[in-house]
N, C-alpha and C. Protein backbone atom coordinates (compact mmCIF):
# COMPACT_ATOMS: atom_id res chain seq x y z
N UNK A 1 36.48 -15.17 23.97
CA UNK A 1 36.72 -15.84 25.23
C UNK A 1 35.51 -15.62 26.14
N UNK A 2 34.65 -16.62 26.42
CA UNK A 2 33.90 -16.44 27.35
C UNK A 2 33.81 -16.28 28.97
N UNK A 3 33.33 -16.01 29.55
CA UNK A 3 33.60 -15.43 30.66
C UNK A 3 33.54 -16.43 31.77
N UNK A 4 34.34 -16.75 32.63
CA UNK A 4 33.73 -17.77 33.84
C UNK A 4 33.47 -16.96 34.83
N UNK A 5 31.96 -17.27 35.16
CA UNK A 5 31.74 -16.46 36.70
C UNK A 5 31.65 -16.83 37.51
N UNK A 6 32.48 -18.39 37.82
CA UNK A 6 33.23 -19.02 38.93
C UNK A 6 34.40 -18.26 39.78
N UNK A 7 35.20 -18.47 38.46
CA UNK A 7 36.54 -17.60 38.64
C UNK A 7 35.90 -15.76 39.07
N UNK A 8 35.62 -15.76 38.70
CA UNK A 8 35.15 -13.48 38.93
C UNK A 8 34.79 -14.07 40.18
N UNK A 9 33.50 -14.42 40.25
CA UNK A 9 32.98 -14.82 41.47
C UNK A 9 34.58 -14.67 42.56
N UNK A 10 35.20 -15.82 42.68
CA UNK A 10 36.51 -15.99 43.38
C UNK A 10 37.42 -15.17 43.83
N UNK A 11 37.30 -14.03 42.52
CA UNK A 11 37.92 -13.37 42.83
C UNK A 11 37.82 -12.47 43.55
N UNK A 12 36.37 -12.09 43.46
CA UNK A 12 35.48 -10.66 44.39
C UNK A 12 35.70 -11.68 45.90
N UNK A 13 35.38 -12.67 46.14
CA UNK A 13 35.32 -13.17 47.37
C UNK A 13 36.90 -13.02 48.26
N UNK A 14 37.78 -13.28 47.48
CA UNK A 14 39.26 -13.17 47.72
C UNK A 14 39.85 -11.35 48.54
N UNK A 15 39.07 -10.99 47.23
CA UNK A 15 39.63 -9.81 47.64
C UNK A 15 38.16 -8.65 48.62
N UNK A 16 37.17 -9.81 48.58
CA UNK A 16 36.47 -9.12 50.19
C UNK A 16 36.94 -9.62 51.37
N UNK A 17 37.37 -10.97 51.63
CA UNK A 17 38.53 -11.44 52.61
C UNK A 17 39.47 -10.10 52.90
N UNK A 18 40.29 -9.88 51.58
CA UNK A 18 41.61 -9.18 51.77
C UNK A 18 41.28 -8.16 52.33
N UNK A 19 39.95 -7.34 52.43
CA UNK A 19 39.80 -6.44 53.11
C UNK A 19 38.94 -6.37 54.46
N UNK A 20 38.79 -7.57 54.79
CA UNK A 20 38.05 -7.90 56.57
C UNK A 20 37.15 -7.70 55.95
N UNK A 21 36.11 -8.00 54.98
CA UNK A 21 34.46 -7.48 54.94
C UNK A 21 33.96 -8.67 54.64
N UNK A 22 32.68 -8.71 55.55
CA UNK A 22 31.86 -9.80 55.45
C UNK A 22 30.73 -9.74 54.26
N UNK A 23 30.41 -10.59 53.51
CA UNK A 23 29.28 -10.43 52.80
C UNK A 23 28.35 -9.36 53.34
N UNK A 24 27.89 -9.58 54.08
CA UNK A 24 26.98 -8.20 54.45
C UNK A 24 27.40 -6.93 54.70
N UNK A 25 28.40 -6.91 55.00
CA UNK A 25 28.84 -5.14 54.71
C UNK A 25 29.13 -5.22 53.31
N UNK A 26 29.36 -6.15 52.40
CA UNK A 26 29.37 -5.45 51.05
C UNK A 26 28.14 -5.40 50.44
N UNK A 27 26.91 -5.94 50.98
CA UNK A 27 25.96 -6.10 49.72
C UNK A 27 25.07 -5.41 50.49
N UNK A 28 25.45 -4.46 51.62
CA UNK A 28 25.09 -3.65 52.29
C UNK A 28 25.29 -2.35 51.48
N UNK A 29 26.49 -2.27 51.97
CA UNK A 29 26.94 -1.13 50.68
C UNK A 29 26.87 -0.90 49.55
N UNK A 30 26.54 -1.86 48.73
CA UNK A 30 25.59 -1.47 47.21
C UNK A 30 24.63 -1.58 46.87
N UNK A 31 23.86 -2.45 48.08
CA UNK A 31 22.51 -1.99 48.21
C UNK A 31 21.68 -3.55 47.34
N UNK A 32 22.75 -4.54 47.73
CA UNK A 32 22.14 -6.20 47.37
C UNK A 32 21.95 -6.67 48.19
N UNK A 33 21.35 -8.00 48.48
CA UNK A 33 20.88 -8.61 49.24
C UNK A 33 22.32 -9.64 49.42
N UNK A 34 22.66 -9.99 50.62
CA UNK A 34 23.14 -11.11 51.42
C UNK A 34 23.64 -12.63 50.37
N UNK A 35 21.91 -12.88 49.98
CA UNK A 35 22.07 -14.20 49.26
C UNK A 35 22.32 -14.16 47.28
N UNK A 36 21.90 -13.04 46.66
CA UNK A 36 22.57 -12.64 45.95
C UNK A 36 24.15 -12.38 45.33
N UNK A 37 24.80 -11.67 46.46
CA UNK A 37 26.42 -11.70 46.76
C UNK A 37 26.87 -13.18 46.97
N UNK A 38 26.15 -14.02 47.47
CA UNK A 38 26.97 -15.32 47.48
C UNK A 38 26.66 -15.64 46.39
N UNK A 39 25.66 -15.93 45.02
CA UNK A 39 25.12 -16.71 44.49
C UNK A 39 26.19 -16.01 43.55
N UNK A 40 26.95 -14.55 43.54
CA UNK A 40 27.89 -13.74 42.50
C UNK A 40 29.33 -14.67 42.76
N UNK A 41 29.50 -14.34 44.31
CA UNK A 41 30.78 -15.17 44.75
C UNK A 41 30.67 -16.74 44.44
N UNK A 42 29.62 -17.73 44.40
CA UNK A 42 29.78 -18.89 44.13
C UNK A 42 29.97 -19.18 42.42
N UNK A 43 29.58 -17.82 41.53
CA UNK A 43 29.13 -17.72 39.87
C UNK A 43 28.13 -18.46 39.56
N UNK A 44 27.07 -18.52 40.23
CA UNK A 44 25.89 -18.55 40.25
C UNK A 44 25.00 -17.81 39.07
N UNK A 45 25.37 -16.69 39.94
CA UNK A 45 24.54 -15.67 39.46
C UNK A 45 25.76 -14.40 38.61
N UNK A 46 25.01 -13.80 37.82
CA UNK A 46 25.97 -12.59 37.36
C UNK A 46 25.70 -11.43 37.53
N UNK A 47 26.60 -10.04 37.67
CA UNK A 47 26.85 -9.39 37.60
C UNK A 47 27.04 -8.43 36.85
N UNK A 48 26.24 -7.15 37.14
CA UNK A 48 26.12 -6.25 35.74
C UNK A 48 27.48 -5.36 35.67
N UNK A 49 27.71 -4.58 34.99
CA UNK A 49 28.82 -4.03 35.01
C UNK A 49 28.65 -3.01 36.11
N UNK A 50 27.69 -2.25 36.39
CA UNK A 50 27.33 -1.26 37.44
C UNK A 50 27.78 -1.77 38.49
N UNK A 51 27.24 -2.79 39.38
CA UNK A 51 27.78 -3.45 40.79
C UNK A 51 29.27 -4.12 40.13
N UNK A 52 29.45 -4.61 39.30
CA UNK A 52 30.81 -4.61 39.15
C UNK A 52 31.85 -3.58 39.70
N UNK A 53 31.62 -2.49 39.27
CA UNK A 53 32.46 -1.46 39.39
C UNK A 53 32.08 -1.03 40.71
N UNK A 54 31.36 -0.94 41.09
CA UNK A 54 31.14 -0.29 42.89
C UNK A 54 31.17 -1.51 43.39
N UNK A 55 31.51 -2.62 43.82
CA UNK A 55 32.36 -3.57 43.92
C UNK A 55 33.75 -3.61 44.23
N UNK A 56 34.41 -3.01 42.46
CA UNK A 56 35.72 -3.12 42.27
C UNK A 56 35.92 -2.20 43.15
N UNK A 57 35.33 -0.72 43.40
CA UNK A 57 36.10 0.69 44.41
C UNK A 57 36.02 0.19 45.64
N UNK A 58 35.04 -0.57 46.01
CA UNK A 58 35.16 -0.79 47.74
C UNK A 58 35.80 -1.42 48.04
N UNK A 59 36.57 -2.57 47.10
CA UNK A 59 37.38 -3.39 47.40
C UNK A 59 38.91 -3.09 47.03
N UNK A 60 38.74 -2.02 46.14
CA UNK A 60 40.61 -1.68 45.74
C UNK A 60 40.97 -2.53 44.55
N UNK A 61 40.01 -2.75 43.64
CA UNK A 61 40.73 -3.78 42.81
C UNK A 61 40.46 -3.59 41.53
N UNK A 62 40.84 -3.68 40.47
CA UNK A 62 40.07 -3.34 39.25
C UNK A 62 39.77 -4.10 38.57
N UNK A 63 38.39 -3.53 37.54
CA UNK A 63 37.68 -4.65 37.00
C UNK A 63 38.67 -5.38 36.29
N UNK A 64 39.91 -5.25 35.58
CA UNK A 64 40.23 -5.94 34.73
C UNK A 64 40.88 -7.59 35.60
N UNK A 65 41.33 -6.63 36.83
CA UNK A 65 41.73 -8.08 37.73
C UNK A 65 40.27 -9.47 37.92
N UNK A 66 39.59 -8.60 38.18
CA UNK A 66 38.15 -9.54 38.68
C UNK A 66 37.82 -10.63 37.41
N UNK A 67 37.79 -9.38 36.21
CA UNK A 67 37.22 -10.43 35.04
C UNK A 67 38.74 -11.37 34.20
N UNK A 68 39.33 -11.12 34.11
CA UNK A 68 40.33 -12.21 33.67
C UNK A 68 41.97 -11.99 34.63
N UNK A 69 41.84 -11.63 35.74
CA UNK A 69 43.13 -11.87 36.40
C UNK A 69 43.90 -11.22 36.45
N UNK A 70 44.22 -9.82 35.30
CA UNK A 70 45.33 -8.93 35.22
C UNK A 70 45.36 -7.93 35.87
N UNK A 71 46.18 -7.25 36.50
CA UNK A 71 45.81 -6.23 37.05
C UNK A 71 47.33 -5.17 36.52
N UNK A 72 46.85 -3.93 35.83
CA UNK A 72 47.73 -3.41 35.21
C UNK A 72 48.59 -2.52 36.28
N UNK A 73 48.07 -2.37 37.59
CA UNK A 73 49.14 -1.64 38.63
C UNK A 73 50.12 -2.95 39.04
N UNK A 74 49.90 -3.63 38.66
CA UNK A 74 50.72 -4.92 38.83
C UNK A 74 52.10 -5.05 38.39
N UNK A 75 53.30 -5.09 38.82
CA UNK A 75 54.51 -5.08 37.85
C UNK A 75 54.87 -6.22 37.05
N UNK A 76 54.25 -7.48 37.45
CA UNK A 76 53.92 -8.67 36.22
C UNK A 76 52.44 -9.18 36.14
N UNK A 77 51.91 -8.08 36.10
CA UNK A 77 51.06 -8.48 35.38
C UNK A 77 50.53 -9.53 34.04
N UNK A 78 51.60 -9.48 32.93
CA UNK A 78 51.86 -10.33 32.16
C UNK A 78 52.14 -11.36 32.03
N UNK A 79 53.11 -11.52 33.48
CA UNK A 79 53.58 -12.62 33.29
C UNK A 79 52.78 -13.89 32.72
N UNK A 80 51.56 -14.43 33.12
CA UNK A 80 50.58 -15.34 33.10
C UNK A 80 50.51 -15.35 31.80
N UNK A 81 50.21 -14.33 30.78
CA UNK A 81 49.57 -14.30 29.60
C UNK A 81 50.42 -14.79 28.93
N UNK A 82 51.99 -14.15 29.06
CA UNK A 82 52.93 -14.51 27.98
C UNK A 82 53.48 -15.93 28.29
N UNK A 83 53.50 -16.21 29.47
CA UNK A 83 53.62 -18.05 29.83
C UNK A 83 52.01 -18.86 28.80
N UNK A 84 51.45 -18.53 29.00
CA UNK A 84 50.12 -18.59 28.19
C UNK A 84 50.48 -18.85 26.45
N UNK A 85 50.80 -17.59 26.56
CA UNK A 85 50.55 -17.36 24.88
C UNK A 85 51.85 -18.27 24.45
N UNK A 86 53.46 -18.37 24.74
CA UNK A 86 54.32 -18.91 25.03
C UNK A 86 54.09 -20.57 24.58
N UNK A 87 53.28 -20.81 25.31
CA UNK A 87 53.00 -22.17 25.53
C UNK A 87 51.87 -22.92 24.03
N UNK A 88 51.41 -22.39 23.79
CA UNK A 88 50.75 -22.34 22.35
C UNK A 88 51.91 -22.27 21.03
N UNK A 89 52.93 -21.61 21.20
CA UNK A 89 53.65 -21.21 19.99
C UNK A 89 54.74 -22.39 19.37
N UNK A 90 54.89 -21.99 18.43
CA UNK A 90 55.96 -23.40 18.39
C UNK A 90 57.31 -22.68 18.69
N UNK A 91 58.41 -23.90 18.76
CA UNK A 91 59.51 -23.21 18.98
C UNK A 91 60.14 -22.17 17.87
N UNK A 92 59.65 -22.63 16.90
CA UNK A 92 60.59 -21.16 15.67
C UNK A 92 59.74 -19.46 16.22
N UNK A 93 58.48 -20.01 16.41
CA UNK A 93 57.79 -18.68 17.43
C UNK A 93 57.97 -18.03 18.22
N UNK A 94 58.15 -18.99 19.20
CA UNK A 94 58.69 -18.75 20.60
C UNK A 94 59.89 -18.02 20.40
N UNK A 95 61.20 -18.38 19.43
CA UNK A 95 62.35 -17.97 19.51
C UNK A 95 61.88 -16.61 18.72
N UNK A 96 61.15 -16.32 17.42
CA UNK A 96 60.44 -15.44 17.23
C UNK A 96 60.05 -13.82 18.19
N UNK A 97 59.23 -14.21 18.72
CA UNK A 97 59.09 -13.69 20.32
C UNK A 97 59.99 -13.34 21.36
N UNK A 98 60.71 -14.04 21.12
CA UNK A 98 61.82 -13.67 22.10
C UNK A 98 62.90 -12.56 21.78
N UNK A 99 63.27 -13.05 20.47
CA UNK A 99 64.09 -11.69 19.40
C UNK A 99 63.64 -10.47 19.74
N UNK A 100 62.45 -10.49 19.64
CA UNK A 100 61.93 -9.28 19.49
C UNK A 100 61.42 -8.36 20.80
N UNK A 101 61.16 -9.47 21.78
CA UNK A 101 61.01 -8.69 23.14
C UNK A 101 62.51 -8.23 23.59
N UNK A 102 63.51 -9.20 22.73
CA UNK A 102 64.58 -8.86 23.56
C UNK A 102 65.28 -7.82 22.88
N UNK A 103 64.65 -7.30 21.16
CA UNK A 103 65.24 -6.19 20.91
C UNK A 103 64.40 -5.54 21.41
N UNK A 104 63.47 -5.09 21.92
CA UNK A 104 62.79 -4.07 22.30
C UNK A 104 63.05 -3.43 24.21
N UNK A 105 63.73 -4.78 24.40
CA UNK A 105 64.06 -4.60 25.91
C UNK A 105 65.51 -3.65 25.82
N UNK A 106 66.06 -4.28 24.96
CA UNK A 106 67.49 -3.29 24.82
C UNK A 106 67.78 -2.03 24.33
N UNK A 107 66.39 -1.61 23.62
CA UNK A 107 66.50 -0.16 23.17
C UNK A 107 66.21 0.94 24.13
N UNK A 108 66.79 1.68 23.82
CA UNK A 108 66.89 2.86 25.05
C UNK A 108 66.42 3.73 24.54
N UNK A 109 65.60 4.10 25.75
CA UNK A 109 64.32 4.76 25.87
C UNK A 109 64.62 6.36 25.76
């Protein structure tokens, strides 16, 4: 699966909103330039994993949210994937899938 750095982009921008910070206090704080950070937020440009991650801490978010959407402190997190994967399967699958989440939902832990 290749990566869109539209979407990442979007997402870092979303969640610098969510925290009142303007482009320049973040690319302040890791020590980028202004027009850089937009060219990341527009997916322009990319992002190494290093500013990724001091990124992800200033903002509260983790990389796995940024790069494909999930975020595992999330309580549905899944949801998306298995509507996803769901949607690909045929119905003997699907019903497949379902058996089995639903024996696994009923066993006690």
């Amino acid at each position: 699966m290749a990566l869109d750095y539209t979407v990442i982009g979007s997402r870092i921008k979303q969640a610098r909103l969510a925290k009142n910070m303007t482009q320049e206090d973040l690319a302040d704080q890791i020590d980028i330039s202004v027009a850089f950070l937009s060219r990341v937020e527009r997916g322009n440009s990319h992002i190494n994993l290093k500013r990724l991650n001091q990124i992800c801490g200033l903002l509260d978010v983790s990389e796995g949210y940024v790069l494909n959407g999930a975020s595992s402190s999330s309580d549905n997190y899944l949801n998306h994937e298995f509507t996803e994967l769901l949607k690909v399967a045929s119905p003997a699958k699907q019903k497949l899938i379902y058996n089995v989440a639903k024996a696994i939902v009923e066993t006690e832990e």
